[in-house]
PDB file of N, CA and C in Angstrom:
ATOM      1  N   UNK A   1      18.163  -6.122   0.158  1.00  0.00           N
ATOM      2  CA  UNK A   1      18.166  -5.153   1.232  1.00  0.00           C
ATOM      3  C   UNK A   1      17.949  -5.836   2.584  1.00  0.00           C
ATOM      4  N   UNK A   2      16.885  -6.903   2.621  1.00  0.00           N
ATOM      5  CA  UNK A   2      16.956  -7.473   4.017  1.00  0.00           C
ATOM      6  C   UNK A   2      18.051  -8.008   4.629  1.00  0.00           C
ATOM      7  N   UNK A   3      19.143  -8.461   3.312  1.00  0.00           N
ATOM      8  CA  UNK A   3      20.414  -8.812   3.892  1.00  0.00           C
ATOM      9  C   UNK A   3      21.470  -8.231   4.540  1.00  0.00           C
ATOM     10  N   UNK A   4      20.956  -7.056   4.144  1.00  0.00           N
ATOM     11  CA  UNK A   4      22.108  -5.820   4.429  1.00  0.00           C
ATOM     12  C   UNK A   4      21.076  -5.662   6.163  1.00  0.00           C
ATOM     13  N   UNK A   5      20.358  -5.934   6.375  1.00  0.00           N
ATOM     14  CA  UNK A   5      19.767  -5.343   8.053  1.00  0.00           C
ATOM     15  C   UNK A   5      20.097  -7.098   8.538  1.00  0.00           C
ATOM     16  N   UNK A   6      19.731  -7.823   8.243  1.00  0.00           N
ATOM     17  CA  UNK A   6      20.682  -9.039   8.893  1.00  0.00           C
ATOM     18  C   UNK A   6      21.830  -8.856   9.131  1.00  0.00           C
ATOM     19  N   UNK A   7      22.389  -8.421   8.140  1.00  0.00           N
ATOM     20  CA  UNK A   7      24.472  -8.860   8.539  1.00  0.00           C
ATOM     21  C   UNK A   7      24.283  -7.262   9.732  1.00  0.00           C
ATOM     22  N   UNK A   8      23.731  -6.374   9.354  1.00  0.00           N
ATOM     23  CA  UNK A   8      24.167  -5.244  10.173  1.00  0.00           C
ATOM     24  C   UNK A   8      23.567  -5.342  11.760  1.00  0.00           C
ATOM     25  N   UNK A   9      22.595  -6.112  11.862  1.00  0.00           N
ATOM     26  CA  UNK A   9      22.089  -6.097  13.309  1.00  0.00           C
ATOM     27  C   UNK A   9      22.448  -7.774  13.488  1.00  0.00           C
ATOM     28  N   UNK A  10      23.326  -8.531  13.003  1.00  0.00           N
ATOM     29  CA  UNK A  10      23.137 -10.010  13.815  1.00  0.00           C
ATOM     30  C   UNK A  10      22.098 -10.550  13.822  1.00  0.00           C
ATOM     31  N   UNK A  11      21.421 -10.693  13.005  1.00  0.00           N
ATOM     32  CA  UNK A  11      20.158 -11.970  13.044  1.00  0.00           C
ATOM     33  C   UNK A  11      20.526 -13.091  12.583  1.00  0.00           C
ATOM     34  N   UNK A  12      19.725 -13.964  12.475  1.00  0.00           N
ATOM     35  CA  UNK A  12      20.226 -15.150  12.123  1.00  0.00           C
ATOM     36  C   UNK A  12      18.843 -15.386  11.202  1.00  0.00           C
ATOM     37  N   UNK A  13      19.150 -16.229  10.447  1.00  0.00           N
ATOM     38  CA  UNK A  13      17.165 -16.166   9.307  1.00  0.00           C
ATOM     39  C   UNK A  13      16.450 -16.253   9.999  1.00  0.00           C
ATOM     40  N   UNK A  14      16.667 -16.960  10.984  1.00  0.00           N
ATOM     41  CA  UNK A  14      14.658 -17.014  11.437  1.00  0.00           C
ATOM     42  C   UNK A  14      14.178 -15.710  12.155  1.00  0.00           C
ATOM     43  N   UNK A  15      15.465 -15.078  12.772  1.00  0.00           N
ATOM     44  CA  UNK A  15      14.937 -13.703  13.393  1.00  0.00           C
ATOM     45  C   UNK A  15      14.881 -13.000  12.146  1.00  0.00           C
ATOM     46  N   UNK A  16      15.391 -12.869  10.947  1.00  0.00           N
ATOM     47  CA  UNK A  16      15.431 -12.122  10.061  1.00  0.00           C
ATOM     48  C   UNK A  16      13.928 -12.043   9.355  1.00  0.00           C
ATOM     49  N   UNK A  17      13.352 -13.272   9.319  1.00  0.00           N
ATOM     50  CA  UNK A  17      12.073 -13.847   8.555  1.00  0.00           C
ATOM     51  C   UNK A  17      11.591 -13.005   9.860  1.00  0.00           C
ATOM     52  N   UNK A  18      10.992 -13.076  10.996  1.00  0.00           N
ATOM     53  CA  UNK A  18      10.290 -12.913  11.872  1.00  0.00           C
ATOM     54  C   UNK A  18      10.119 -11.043  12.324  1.00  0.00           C
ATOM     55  N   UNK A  19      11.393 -10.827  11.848  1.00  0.00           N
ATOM     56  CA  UNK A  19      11.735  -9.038  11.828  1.00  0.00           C
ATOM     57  C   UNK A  19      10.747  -8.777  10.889  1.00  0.00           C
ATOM     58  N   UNK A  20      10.752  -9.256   9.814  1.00  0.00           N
ATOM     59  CA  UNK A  20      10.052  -8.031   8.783  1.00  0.00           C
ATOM     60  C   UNK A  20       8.639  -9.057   8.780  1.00  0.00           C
ATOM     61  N   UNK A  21       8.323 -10.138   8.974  1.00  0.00           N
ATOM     62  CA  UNK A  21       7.111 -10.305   9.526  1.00  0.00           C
ATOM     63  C   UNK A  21       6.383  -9.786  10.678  1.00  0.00           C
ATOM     64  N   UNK A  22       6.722  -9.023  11.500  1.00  0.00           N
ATOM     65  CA  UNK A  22       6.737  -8.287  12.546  1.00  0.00           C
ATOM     66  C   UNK A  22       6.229  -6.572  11.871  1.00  0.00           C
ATOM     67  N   UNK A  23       7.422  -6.686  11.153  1.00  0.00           N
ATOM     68  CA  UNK A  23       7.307  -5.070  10.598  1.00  0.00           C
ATOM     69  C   UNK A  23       6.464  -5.049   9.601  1.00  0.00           C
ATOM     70  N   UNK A  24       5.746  -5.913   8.788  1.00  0.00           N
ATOM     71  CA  UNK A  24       4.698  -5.986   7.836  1.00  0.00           C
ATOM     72  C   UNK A  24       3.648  -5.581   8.793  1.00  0.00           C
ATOM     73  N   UNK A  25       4.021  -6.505  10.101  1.00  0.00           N
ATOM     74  CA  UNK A  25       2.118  -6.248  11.044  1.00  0.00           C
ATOM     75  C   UNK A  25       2.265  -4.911  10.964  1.00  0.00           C
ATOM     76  N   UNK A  26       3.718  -4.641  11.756  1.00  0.00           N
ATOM     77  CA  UNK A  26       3.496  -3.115  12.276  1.00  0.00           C
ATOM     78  C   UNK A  26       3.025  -1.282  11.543  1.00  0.00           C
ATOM     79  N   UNK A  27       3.030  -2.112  10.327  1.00  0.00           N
ATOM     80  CA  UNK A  27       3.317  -1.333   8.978  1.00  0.00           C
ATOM     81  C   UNK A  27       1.159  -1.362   8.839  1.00  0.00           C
ATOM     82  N   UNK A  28       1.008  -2.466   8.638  1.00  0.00           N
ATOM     83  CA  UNK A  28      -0.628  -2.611   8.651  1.00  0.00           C
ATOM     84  C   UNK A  28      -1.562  -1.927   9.603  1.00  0.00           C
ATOM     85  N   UNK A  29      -1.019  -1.847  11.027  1.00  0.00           N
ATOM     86  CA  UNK A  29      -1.772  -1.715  12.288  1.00  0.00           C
ATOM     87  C   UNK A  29      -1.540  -0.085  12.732  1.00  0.00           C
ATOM     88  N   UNK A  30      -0.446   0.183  12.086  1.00  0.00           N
ATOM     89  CA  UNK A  30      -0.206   1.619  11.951  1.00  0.00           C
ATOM     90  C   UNK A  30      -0.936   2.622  10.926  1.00  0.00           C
ATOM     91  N   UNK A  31      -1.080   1.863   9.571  1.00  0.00           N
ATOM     92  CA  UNK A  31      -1.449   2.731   8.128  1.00  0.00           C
ATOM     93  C   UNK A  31      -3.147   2.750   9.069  1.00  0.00           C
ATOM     94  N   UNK A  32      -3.622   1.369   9.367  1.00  0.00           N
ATOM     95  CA  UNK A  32      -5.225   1.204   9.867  1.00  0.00           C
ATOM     96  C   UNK A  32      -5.665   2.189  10.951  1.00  0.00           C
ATOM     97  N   UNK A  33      -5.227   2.621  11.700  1.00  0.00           N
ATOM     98  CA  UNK A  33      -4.843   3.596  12.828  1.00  0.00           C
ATOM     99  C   UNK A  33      -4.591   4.796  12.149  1.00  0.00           C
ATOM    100  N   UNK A  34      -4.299   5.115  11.343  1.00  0.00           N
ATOM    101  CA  UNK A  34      -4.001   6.201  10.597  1.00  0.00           C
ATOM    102  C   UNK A  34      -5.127   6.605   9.577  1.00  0.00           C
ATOM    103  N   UNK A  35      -5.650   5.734   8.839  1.00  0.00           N
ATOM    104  CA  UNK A  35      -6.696   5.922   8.030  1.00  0.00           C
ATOM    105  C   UNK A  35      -7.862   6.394   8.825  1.00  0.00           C
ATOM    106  N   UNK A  36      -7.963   5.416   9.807  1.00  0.00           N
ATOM    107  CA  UNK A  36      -9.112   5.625  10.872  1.00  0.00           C
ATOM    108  C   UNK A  36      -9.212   6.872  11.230  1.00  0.00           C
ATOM    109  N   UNK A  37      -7.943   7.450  11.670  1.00  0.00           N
ATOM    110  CA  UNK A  37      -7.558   8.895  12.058  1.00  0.00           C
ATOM    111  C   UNK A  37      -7.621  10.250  11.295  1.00  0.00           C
ATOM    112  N   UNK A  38      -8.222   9.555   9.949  1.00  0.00           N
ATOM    113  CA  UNK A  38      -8.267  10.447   8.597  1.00  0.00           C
ATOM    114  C   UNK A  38      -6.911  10.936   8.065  1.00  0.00           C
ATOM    115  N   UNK A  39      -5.278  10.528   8.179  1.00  0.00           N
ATOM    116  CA  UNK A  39      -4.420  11.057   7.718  1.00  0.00           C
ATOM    117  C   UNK A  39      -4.035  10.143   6.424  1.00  0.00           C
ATOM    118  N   UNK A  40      -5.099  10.433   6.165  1.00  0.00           N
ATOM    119  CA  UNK A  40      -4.935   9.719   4.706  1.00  0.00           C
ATOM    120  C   UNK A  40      -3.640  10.150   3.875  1.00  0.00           C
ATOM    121  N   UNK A  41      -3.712  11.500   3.252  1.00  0.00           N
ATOM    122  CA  UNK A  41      -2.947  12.218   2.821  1.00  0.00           C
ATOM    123  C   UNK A  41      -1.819  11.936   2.926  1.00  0.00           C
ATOM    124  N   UNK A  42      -1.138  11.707   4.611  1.00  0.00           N
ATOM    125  CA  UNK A  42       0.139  12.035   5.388  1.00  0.00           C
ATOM    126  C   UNK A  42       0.325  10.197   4.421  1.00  0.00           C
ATOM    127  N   UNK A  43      -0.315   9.025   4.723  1.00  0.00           N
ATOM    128  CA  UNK A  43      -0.250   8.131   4.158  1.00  0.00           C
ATOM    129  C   UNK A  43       0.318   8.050   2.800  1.00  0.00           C
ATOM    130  N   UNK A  44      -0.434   8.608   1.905  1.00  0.00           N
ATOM    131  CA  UNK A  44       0.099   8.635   0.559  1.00  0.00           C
ATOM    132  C   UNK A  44       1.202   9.277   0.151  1.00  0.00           C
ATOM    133  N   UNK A  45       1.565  10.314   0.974  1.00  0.00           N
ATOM    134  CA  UNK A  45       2.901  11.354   0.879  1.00  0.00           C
ATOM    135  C   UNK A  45       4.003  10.079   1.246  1.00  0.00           C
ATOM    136  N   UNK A  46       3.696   9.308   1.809  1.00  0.00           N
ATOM    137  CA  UNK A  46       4.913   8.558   2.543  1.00  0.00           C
ATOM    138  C   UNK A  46       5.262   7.341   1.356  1.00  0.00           C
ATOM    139  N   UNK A  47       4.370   6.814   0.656  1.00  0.00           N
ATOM    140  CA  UNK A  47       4.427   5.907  -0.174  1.00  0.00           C
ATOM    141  C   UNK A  47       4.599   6.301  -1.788  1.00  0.00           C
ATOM    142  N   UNK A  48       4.273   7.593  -1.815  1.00  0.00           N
ATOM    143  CA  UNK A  48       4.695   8.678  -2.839  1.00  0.00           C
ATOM    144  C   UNK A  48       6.252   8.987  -2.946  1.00  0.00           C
ATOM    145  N   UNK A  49       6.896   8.427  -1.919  1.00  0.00           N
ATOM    146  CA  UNK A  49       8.323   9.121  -2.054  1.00  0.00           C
ATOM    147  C   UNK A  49       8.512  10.265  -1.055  1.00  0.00           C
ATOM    148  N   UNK A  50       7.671  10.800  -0.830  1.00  0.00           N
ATOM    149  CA  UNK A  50       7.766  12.466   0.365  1.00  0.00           C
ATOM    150  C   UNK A  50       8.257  11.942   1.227  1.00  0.00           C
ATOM    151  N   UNK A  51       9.177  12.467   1.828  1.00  0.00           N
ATOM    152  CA  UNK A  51       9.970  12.411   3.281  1.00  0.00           C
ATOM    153  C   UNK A  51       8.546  12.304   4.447  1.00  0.00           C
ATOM    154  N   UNK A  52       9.120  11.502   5.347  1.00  0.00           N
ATOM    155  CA  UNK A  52       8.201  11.910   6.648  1.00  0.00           C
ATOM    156  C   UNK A  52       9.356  12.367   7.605  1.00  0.00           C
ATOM    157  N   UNK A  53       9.819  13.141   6.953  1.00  0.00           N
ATOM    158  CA  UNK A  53      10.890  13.636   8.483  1.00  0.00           C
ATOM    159  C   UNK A  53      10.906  13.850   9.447  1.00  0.00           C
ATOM    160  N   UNK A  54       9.858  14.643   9.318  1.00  0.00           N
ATOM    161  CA  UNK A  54       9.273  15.165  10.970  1.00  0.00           C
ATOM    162  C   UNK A  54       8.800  13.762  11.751  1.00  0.00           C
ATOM    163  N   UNK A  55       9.383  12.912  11.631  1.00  0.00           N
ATOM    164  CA  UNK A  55       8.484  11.879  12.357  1.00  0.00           C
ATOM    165  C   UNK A  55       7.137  11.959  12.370  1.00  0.00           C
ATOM    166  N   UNK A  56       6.686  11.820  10.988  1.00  0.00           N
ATOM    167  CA  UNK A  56       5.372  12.379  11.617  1.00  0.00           C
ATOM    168  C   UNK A  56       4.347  11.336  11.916  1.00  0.00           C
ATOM    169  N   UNK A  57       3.462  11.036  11.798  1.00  0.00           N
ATOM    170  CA  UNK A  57       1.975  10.077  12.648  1.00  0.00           C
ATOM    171  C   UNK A  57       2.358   8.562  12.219  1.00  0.00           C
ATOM    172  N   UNK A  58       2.230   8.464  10.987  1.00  0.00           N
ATOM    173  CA  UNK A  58       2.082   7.399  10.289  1.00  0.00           C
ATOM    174  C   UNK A  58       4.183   6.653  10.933  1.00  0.00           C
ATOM    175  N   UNK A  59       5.005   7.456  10.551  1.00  0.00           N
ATOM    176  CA  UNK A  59       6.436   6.362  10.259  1.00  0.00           C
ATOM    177  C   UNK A  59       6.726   6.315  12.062  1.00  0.00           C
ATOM    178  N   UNK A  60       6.257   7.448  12.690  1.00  0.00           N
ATOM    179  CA  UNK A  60       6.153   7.326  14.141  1.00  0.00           C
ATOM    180  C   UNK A  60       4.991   6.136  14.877  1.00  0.00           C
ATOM    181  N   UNK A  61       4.769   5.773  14.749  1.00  0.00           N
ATOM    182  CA  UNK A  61       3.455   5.041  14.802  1.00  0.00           C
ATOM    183  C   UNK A  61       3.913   3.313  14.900  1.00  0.00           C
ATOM    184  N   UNK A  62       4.308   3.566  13.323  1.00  0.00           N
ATOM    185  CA  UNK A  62       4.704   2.632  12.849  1.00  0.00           C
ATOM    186  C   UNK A  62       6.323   1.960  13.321  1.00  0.00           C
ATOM    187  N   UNK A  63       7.033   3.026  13.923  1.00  0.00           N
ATOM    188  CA  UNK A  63       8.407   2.872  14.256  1.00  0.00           C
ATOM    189  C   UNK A  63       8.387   2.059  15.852  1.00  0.00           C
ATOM    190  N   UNK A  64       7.193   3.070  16.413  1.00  0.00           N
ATOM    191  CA  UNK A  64       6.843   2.477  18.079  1.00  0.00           C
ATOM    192  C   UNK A  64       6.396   0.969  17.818  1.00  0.00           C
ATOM    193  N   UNK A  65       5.558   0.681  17.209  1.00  0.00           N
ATOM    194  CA  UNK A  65       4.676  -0.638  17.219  1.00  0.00           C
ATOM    195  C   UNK A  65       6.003  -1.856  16.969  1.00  0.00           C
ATOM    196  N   UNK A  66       6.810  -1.648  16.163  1.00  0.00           N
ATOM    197  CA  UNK A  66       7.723  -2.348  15.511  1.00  0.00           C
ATOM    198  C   UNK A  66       8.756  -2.421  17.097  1.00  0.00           C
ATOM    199  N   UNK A  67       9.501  -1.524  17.354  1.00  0.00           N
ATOM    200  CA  UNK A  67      10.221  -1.653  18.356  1.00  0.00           C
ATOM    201  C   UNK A  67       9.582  -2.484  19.605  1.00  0.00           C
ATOM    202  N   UNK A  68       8.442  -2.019  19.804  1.00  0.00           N
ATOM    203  CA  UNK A  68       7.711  -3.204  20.797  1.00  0.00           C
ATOM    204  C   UNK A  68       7.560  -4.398  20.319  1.00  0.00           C
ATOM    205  N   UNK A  69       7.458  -4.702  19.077  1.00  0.00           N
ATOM    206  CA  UNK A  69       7.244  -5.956  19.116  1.00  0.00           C
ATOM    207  C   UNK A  69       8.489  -6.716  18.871  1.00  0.00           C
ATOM    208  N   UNK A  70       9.508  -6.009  18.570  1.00  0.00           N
ATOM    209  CA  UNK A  70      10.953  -6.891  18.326  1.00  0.00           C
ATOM    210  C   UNK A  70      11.465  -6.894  19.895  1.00  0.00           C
ATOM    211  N   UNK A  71      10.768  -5.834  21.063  1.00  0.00           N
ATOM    212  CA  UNK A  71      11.496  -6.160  22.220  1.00  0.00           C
ATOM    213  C   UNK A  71      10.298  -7.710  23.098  1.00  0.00           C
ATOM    214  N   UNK A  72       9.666  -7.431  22.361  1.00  0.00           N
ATOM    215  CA  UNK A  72       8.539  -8.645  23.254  1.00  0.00           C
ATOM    216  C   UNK A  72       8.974 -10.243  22.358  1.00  0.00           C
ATOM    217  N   UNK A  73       9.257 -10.119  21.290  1.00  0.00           N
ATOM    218  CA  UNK A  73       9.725 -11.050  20.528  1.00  0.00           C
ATOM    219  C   UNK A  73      10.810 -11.847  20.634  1.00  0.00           C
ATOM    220  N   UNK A  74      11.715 -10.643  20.758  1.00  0.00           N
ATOM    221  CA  UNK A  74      13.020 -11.381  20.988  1.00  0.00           C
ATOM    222  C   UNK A  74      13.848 -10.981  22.243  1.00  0.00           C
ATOM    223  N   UNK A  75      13.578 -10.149  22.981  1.00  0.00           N
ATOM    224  CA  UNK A  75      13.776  -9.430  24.161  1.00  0.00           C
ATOM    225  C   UNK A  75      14.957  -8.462  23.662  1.00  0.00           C
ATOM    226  N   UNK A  76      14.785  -7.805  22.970  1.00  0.00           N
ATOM    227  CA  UNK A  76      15.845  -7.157  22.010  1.00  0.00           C
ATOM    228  C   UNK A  76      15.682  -5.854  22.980  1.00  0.00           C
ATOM    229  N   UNK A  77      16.922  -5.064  23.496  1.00  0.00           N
ATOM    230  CA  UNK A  77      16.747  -4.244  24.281  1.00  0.00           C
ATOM    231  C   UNK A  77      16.344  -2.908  23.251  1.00  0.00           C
ATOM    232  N   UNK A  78      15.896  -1.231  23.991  1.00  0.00           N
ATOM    233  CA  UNK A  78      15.462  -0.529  23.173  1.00  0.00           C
ATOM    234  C   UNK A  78      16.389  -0.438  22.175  1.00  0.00           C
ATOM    235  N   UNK A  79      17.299   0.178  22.182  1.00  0.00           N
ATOM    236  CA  UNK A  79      18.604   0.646  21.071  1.00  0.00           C
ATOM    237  C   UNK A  79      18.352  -0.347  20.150  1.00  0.00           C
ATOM    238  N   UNK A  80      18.819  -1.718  20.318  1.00  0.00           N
ATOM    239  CA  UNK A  80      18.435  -2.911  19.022  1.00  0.00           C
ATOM    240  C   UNK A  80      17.743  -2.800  18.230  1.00  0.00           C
ATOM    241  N   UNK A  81      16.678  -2.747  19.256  1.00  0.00           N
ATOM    242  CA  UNK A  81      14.808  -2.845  18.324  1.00  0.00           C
ATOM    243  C   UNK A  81      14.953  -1.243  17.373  1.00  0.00           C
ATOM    244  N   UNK A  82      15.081  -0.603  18.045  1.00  0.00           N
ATOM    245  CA  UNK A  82      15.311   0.800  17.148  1.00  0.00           C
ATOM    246  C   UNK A  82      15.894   0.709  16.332  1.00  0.00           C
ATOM    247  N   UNK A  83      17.483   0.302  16.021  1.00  0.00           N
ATOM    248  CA  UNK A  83      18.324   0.400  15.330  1.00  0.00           C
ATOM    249  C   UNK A  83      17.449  -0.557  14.221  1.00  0.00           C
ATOM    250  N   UNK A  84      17.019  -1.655  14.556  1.00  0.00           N
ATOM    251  CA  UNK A  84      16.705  -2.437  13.367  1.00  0.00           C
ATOM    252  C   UNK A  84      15.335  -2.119  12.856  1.00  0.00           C
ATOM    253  N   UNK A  85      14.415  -1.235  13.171  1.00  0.00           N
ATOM    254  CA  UNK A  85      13.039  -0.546  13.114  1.00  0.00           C
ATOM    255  C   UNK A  85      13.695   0.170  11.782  1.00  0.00           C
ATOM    256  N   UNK A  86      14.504   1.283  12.113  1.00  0.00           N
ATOM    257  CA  UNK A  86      15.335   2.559  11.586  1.00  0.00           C
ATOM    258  C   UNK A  86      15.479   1.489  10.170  1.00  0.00           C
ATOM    259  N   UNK A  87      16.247   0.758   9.880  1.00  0.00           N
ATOM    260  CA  UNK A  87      16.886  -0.230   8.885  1.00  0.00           C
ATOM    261  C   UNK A  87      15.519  -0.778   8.521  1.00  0.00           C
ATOM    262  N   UNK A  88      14.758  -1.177   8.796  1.00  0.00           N
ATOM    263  CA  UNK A  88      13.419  -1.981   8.219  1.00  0.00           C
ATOM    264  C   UNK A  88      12.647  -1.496   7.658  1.00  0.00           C
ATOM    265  N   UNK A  89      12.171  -0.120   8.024  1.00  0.00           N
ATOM    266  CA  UNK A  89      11.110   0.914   7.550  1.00  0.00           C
ATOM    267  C   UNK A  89      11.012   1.428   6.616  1.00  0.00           C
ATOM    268  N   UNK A  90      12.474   1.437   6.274  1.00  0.00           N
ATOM    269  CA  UNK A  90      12.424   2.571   4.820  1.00  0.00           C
ATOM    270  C   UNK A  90      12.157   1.034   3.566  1.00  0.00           C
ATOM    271  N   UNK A  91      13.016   0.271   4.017  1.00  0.00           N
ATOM    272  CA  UNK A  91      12.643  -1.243   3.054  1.00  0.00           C
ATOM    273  C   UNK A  91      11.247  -1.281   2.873  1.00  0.00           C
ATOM    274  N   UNK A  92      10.259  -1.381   3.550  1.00  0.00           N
ATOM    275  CA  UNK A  92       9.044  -1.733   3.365  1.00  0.00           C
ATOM    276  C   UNK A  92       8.263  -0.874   2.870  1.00  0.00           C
ATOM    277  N   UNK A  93       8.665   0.643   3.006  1.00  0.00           N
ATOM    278  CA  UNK A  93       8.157   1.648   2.613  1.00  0.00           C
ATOM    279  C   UNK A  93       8.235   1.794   1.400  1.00  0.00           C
ATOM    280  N   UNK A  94       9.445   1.452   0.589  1.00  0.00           N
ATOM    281  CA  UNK A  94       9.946   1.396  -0.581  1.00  0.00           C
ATOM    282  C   UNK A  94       9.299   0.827  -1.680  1.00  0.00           C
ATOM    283  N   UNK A  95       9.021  -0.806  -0.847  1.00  0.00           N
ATOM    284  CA  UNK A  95       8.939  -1.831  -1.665  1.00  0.00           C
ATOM    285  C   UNK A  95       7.350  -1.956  -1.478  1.00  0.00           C
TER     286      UNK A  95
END
């Protein structure tokens, strides 16, 4: 699956390695922020398989942190960082 968000956004490995090392932080610093926040629940629904459709706390959270750090990283303009956030999230969520 990470290959399929490489070939689709143009990375090259080391941005590819550095994307989802990025999105691991963002994935950590978000759930921690969230626990803290008591949405425990909303947490486990998401790793359970339940949709977070509504954008809700936790994949929103987690979607912002990620896009900032792929635009501070690589100077990836918004749309990029999004597009490849969108493609990364559900991978990690999954797995």
């Amino acid at each position: 699956m990470s290959q399929q968000v490489k070939e689709r956004h143009g990375l090259d490995d080391n941005q590819q390695n550095e994307v989802f090392s990025i999105a691991q932080s963002s994935l950590f610093e978000s759930i921690k922020g969230q626990v803290t926040g008591g949405n425990l629940n909303q947490i486990m629904e998401m790793f359970n398989g339940k949709a977070d459709a509504d954008q809700g706390a936790v994949s929103g959270a987690m979607q912002n942190n990620l896009v900032q750090g792929l635009m501070e990283k690589f100077g990836f303009d918004s749309d990029k960082a999004g597009g490849i956030a969108q493609s990364v999230i559900p991978v990690l969520v999954k797995d």
